[in-house]
C-alpha atoms as a PDB file:
ATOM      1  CA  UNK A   1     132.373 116.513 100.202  1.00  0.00           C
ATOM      2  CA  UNK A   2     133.999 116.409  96.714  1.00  0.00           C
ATOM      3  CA  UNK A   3     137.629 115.963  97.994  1.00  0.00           C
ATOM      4  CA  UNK A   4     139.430 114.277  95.490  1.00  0.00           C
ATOM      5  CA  UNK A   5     137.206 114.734  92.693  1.00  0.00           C
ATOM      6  CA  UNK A   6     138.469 117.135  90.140  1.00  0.00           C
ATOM      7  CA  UNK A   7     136.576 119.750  87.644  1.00  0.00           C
ATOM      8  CA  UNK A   8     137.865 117.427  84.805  1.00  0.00           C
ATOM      9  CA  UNK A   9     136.594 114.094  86.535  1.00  0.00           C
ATOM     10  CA  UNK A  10     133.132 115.691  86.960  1.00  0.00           C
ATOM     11  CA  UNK A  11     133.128 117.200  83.071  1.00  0.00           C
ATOM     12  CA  UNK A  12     133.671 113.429  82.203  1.00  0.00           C
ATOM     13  CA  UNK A  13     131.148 112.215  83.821  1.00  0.00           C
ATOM     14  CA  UNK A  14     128.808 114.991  82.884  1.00  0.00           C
ATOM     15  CA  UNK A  15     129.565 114.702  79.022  1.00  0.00           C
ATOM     16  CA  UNK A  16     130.359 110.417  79.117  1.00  0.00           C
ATOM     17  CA  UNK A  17     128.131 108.522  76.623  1.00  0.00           C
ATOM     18  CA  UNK A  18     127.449 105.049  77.911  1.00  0.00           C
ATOM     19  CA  UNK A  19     128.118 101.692  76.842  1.00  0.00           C
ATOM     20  CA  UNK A  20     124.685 100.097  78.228  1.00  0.00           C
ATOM     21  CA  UNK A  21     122.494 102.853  79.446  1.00  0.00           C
ATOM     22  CA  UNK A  22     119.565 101.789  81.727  1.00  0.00           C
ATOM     23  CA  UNK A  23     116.422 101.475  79.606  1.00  0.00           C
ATOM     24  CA  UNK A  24     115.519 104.848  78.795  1.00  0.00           C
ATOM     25  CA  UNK A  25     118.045 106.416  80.081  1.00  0.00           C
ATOM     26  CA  UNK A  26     118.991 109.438  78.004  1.00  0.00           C
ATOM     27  CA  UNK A  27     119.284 112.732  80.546  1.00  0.00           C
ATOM     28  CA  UNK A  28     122.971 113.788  82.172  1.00  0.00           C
ATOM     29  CA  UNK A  29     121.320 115.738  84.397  1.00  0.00           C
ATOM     30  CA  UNK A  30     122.387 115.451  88.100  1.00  0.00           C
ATOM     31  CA  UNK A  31     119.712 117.564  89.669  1.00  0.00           C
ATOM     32  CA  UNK A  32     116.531 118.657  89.621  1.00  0.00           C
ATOM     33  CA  UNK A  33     113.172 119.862  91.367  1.00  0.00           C
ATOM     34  CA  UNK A  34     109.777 118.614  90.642  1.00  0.00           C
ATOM     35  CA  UNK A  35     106.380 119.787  91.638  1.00  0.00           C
ATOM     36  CA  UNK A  36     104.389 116.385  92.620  1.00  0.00           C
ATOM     37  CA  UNK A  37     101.150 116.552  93.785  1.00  0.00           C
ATOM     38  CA  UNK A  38      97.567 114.004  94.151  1.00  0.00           C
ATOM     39  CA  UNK A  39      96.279 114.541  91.174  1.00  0.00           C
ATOM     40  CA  UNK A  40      97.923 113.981  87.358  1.00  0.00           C
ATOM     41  CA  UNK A  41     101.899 114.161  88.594  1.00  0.00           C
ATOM     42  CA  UNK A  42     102.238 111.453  91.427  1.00  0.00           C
ATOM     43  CA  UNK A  43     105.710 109.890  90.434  1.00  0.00           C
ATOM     44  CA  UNK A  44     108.400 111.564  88.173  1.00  0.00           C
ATOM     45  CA  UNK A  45     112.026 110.676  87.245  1.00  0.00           C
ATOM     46  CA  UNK A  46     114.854 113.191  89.008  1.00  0.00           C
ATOM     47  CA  UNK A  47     118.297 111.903  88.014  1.00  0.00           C
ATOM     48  CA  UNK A  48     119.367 109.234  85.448  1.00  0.00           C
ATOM     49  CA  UNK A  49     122.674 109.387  84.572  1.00  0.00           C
ATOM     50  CA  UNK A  50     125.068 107.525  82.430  1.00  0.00           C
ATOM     51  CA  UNK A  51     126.895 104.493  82.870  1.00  0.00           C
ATOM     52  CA  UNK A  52     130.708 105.138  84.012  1.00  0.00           C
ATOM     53  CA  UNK A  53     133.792 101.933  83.376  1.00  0.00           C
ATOM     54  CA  UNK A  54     133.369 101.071  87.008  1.00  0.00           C
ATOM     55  CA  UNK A  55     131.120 101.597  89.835  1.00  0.00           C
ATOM     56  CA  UNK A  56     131.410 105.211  91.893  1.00  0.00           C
ATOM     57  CA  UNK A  57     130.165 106.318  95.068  1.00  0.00           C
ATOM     58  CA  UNK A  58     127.638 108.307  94.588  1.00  0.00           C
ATOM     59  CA  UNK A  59     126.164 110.917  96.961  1.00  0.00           C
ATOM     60  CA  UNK A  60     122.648 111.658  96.610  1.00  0.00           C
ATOM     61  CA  UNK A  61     120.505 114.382  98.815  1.00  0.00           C
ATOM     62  CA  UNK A  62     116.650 114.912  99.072  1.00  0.00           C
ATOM     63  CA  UNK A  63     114.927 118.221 100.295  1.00  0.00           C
ATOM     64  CA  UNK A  64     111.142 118.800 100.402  1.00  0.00           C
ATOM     65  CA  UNK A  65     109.083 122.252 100.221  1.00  0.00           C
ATOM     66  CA  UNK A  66     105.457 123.148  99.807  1.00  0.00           C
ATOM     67  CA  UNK A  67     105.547 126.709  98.049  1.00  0.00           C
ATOM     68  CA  UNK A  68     108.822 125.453  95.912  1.00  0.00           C
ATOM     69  CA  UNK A  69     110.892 128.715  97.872  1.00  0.00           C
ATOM     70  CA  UNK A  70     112.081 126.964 101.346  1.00  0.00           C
ATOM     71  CA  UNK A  71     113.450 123.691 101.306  1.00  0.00           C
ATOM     72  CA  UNK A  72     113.809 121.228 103.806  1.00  0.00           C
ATOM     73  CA  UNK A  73     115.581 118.217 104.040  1.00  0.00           C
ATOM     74  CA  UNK A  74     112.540 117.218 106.275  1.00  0.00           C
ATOM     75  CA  UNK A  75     109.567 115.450 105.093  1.00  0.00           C
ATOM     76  CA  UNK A  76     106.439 117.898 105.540  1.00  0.00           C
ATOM     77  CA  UNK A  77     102.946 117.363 106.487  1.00  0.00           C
ATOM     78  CA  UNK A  78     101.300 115.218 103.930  1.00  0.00           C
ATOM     79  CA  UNK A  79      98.922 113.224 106.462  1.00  0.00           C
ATOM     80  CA  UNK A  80      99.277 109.418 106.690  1.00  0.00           C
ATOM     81  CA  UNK A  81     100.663 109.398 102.918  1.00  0.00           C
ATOM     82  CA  UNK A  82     104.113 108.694 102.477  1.00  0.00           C
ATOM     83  CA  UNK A  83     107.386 109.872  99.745  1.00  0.00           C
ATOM     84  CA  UNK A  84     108.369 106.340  98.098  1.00  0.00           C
ATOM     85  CA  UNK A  85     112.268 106.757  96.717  1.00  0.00           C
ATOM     86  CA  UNK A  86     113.467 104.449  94.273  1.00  0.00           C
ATOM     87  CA  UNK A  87     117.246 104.188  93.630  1.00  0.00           C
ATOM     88  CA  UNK A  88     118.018 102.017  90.668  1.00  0.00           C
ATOM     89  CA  UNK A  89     121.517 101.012  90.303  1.00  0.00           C
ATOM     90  CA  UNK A  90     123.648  99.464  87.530  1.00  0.00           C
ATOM     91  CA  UNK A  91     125.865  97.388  88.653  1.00  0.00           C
ATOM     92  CA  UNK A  92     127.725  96.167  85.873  1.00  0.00           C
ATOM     93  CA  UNK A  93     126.702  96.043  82.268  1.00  0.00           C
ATOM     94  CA  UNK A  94     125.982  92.608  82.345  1.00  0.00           C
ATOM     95  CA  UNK A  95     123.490  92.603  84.970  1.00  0.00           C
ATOM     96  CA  UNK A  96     119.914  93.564  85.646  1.00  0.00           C
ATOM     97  CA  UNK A  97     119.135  96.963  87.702  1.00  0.00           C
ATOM     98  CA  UNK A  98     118.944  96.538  91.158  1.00  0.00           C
ATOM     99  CA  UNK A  99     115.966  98.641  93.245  1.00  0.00           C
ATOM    100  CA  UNK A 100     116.859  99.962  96.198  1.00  0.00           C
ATOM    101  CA  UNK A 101     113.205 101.260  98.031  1.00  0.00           C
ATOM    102  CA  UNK A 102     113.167 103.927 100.668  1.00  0.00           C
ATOM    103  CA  UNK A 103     109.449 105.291 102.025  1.00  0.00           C
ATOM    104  CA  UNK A 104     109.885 108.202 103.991  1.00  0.00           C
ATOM    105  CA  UNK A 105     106.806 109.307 106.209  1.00  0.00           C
ATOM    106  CA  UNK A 106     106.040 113.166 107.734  1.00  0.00           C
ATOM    107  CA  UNK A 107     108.877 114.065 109.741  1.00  0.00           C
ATOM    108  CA  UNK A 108     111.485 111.899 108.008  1.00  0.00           C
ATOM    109  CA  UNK A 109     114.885 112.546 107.265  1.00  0.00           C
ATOM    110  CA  UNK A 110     116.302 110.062 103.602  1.00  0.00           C
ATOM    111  CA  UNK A 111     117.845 107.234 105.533  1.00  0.00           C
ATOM    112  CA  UNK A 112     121.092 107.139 103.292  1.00  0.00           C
ATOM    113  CA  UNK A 113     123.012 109.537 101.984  1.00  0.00           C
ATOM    114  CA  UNK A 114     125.028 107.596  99.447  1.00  0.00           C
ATOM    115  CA  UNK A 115     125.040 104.288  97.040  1.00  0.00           C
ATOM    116  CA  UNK A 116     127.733 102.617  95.011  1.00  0.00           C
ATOM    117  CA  UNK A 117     126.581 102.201  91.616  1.00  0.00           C
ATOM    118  CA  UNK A 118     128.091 101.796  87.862  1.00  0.00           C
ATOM    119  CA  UNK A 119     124.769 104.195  86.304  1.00  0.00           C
ATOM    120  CA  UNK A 120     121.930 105.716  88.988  1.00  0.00           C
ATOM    121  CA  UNK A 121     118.145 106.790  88.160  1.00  0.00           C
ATOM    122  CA  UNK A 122     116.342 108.043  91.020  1.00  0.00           C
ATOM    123  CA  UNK A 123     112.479 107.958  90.810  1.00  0.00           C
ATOM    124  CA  UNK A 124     110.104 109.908  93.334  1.00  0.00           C
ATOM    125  CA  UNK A 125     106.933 108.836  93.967  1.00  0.00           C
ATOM    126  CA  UNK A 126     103.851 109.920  96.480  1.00  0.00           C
ATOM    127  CA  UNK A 127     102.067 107.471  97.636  1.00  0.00           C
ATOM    128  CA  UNK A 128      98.502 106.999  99.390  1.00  0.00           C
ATOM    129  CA  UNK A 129      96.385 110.434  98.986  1.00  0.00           C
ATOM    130  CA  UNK A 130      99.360 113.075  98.880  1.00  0.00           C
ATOM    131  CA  UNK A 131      99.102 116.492  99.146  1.00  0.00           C
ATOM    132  CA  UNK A 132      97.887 119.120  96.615  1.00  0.00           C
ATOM    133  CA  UNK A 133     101.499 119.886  95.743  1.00  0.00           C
ATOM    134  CA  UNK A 134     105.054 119.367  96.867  1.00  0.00           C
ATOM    135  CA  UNK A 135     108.145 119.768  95.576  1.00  0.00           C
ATOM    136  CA  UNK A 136     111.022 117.581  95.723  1.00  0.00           C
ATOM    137  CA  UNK A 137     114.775 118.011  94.910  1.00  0.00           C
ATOM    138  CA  UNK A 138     117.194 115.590  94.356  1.00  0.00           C
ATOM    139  CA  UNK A 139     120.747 116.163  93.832  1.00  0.00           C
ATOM    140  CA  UNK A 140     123.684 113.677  92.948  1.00  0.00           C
ATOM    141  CA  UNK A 141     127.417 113.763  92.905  1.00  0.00           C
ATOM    142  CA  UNK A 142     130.103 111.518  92.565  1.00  0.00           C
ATOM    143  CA  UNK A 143     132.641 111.691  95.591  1.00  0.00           C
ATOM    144  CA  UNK A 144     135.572 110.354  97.118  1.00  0.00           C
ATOM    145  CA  UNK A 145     135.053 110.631 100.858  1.00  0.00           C
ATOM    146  CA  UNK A 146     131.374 111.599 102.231  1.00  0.00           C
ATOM    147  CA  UNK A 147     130.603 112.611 105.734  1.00  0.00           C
ATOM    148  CA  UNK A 148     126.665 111.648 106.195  1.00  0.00           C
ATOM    149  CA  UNK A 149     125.964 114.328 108.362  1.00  0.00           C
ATOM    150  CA  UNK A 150     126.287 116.835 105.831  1.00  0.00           C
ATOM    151  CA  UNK A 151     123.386 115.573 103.939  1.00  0.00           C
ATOM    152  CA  UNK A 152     121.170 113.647 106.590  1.00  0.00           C
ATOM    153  CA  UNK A 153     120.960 116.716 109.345  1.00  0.00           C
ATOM    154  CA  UNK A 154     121.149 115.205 113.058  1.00  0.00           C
ATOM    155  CA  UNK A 155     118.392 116.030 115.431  1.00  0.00           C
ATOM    156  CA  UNK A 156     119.434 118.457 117.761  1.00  0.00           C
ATOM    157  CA  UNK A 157     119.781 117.574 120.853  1.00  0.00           C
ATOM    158  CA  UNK A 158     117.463 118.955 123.461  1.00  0.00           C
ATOM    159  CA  UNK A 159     118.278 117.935 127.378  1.00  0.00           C
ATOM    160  CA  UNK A 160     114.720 116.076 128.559  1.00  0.00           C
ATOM    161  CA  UNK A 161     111.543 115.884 127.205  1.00  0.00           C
ATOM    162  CA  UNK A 162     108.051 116.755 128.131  1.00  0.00           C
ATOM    163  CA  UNK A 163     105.638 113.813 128.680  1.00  0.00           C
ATOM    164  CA  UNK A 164     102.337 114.331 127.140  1.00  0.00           C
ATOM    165  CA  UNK A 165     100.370 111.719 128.863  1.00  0.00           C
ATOM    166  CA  UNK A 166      99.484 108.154 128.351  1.00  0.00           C
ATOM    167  CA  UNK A 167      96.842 106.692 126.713  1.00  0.00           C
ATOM    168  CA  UNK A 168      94.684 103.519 127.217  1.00  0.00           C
ATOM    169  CA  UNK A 169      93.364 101.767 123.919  1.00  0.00           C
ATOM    170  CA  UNK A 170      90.946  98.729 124.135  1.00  0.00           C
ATOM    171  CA  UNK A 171      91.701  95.136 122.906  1.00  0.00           C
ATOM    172  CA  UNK A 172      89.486  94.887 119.983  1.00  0.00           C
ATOM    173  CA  UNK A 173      90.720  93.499 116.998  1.00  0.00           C
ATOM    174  CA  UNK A 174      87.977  95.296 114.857  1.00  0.00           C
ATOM    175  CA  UNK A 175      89.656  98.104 115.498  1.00  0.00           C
ATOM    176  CA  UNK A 176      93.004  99.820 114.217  1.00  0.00           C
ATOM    177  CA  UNK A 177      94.757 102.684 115.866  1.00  0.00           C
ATOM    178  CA  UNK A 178      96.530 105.405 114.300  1.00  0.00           C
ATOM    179  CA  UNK A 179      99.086 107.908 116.203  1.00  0.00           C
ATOM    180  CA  UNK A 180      99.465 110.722 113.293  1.00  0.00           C
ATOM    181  CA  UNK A 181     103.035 112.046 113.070  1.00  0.00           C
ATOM    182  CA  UNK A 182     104.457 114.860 115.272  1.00  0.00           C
ATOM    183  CA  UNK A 183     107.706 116.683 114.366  1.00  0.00           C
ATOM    184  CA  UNK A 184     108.175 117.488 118.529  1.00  0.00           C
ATOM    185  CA  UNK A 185     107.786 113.681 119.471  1.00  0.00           C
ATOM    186  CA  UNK A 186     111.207 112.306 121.676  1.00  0.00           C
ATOM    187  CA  UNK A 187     109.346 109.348 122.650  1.00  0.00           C
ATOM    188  CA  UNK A 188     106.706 106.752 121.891  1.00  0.00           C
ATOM    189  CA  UNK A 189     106.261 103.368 124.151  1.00  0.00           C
ATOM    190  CA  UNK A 190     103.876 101.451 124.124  1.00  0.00           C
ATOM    191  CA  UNK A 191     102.891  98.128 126.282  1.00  0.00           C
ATOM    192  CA  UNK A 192     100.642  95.263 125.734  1.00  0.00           C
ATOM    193  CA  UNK A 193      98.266  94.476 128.835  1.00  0.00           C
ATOM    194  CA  UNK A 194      95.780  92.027 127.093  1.00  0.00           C
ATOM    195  CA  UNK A 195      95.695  88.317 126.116  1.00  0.00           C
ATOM    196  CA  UNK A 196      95.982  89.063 122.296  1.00  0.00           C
ATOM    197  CA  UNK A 197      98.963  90.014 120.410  1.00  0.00           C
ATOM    198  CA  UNK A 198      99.820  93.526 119.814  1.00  0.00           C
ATOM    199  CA  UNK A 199     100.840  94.424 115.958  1.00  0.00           C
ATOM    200  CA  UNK A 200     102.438  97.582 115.859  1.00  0.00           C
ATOM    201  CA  UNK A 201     104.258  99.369 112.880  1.00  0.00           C
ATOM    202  CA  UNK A 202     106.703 102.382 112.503  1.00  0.00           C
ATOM    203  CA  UNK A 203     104.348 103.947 109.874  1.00  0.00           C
ATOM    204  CA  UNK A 204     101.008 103.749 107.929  1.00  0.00           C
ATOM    205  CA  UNK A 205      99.050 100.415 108.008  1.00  0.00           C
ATOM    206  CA  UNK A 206      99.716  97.108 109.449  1.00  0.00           C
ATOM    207  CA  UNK A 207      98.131  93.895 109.026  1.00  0.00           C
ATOM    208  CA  UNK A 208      97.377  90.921 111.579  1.00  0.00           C
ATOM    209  CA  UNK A 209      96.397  88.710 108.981  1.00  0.00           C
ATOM    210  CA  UNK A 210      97.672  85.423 108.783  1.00  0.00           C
ATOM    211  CA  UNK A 211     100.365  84.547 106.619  1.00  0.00           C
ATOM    212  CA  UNK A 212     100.262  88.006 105.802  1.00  0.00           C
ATOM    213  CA  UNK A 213     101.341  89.556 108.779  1.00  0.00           C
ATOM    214  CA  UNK A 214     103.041  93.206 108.483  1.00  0.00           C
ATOM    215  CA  UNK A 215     104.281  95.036 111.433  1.00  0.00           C
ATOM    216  CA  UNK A 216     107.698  96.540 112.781  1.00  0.00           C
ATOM    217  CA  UNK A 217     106.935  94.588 116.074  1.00  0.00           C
ATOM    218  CA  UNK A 218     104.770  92.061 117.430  1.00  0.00           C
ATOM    219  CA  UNK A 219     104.148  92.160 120.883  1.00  0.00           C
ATOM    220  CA  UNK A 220     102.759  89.162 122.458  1.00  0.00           C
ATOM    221  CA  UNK A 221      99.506  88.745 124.759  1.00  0.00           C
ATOM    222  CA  UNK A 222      99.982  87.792 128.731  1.00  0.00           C
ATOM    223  CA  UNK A 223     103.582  88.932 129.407  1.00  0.00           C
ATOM    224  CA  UNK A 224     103.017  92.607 129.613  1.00  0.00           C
ATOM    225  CA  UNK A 225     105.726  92.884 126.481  1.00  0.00           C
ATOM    226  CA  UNK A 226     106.360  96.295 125.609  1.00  0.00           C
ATOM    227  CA  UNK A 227     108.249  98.371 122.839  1.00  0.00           C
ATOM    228  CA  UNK A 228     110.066 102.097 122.846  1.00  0.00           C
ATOM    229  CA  UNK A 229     111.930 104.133 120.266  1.00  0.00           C
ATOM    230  CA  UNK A 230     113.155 107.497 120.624  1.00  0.00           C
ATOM    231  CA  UNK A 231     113.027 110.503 118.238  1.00  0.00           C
ATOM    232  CA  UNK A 232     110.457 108.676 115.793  1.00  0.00           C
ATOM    233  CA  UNK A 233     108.130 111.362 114.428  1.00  0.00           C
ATOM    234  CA  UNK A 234     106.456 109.588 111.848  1.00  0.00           C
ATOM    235  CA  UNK A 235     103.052 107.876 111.749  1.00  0.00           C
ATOM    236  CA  UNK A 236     102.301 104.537 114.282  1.00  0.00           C
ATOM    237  CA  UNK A 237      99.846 101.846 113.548  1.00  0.00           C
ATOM    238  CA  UNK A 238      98.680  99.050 115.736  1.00  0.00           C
ATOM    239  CA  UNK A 239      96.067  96.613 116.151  1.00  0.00           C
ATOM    240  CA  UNK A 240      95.404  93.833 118.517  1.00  0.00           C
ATOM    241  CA  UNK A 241      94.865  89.809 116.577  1.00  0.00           C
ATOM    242  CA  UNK A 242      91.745  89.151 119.257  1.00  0.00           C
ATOM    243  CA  UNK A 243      89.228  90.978 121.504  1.00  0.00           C
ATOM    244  CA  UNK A 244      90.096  90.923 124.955  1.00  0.00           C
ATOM    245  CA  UNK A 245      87.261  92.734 127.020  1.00  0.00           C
ATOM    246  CA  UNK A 246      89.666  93.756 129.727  1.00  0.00           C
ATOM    247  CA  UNK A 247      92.560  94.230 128.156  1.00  0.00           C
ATOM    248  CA  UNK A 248      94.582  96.969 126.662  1.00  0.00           C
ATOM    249  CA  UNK A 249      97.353  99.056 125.218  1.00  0.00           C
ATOM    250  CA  UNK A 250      99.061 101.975 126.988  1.00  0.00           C
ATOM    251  CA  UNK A 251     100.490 104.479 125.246  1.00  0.00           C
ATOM    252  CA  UNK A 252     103.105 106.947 126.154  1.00  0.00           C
ATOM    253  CA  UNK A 253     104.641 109.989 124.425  1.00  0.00           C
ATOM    254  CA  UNK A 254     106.746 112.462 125.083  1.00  0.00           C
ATOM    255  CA  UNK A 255     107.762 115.638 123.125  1.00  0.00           C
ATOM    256  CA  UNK A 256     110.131 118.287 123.341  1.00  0.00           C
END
C-alpha cells in the first residue's frame, strides 16, 4: 500500500511542523484507539496531523470492537444508533477546512478508504443512544498507489440466498416502520400498493414532512412503484404521507 513512499518521506511527515495548522491542531499522531461509549465520551479526536507543502493522498482505515481485543472493520451491534465520521481536510493554507461526513450504521463497512488533503483531523462520534462502550481505531498513512480493497473488505460472495418471507405493513401515516439491521441480509425490496406515497430510507429515521422531506427513496402511491438493493445490512425506515385503509407495503428479505 505504501509503494513509493520511503522511511525518510514518512519521518518527514511524522516530525514536519506546519505553516497553518488546523485550529488546535497540535498531535503527529497517525493512529489511535478510543473507548467511546453513551455516557461522558460520545465523540473524541483520532488523528490530526500537520500541514504538508502540498496536498497528499491519504489513506485512512476504521475498525470497530466491543471488548477493545478483536477488531473489525465491521460496524457492530449498537441498535438503531449510528458511528458519525468526520474527515476535515486542509486544502490549502489559505482556505477554510472542508468536512467531509460519513454515518455508518450496524453492519457497515467506511465507504472510502482514502482523501486528498494538505493537513487531516479525523473526529469519531456516536450518535443517537450508543452502546455502553466501543472502541474505535483509526489509522492514517500517506501513499502513493492504494488498492481499496485492502482497507474496505468485500462481501464474500455466497451463490443464492435464502428468502425469509414477506411482509405486509398497513398504509397509515401515523405510523413509522423500522426493519433493524441484520449482518446475513442479501436482499431487501420493498413495493408500494396504496394511494399514498411511500418514504423509505437506507437507515435510521425519515421524515414525510413537507418541505422537510428526508428519505433515500420516495415511492409514489397508485403505480405499484417499488425499490430493491442488495447486500444492505443496515437499519430501514419508512412511512407512508396518508392513510389508505386498503393499502399497503410488502416487504421482502432475503438472507444468506
Amino acid at each position: 500500500m505504501n509503494d513509493g513512499i520511503t522511511d525518510e518521506f514518512v519521518r518527514a511527515a511524522l516530525g514536519k511542523i506546519g505553516e497553518q495548522p488546523i485550529p488546535g491542531n497540535t498531535r503527529k499522531r497517525w493512529g489511535m484507539v478510543r473507548q467511546l461509549n453513551g455516557t461522558n465520551q460520545r465523540a473524541a479526536t483520532f488523528i490530526a496531523t500537520d500541514v504538508f507543502d502540498l496536498p497528499q493522498p491519504l489513506a485512512v482505515s476504521l475498525s470497530f470492537s466491543t471488548d477493545g481485543q478483536v477488531f473489525s472493520p465491521v460496524v457492530p451491534a449498537i441498535g438503531n444508533n449510528s458511528v458519525v465520521v468526520d474527515l476535515i481536510r486542509g486544502i490549502d493554507p489559505q482556505s477554510s477546512p472542508v468536512t467531509d461526513r460519513h454515518e455508518l450504521f450496524e453492519g457497515d463497512v467506511q465507504d472510502f478508504c482514502a482523501v486528498i488533503a494538505q493537513s487531516l483531523q479525523v473526529n469519531v462520534r456516536l450518535d443517537g443512544e450508543p452502546p455502553d462502550q466501543l472502541f474505535v481505531a483509526v489509522v492514517v498513512t500517506p501513499v502513493s498507489s492504494l488498492d481499496c480493497e485492502q482497507i474496505i473488505p468485500q462481501p464474500t460472495p455466497v451463490p443464492g440466498f435464502a428468502v425469509t418471507g414477506t411482509t405486509r405493513w398497513p398504509a397509515a401515516t401515523a405510523s413509522t416502520y423500522v426493519i433493524g439491521a441484520d449482518p446475513t441480509r442479501a436482499l431487501f425490496s420493498i413495493v408500494n400498493q396504496s394511494a399514498a406515497n411511500l418514504f423509505v430510507h437506507l437507515g435510521a429515521g425519515v421524515n414525510i414532512a413537507a418541505g422537510s422531506e428526508f428519505a433515500t427513496v420516495v415511492i409514489p402511491g397508485n403505480v405499484s412503484g417499488g425499490f430493491s438493493v442488495d447486500n444492505y445490512r443496515g437499519v430501514i425506515t419508512f412511512r407512508f404521507d396518508a392513510d389508505d385503509a386498503t393499502g399497503y407495503a410488502l416487504t421482502t428479505v432475503g438472507s444468506y
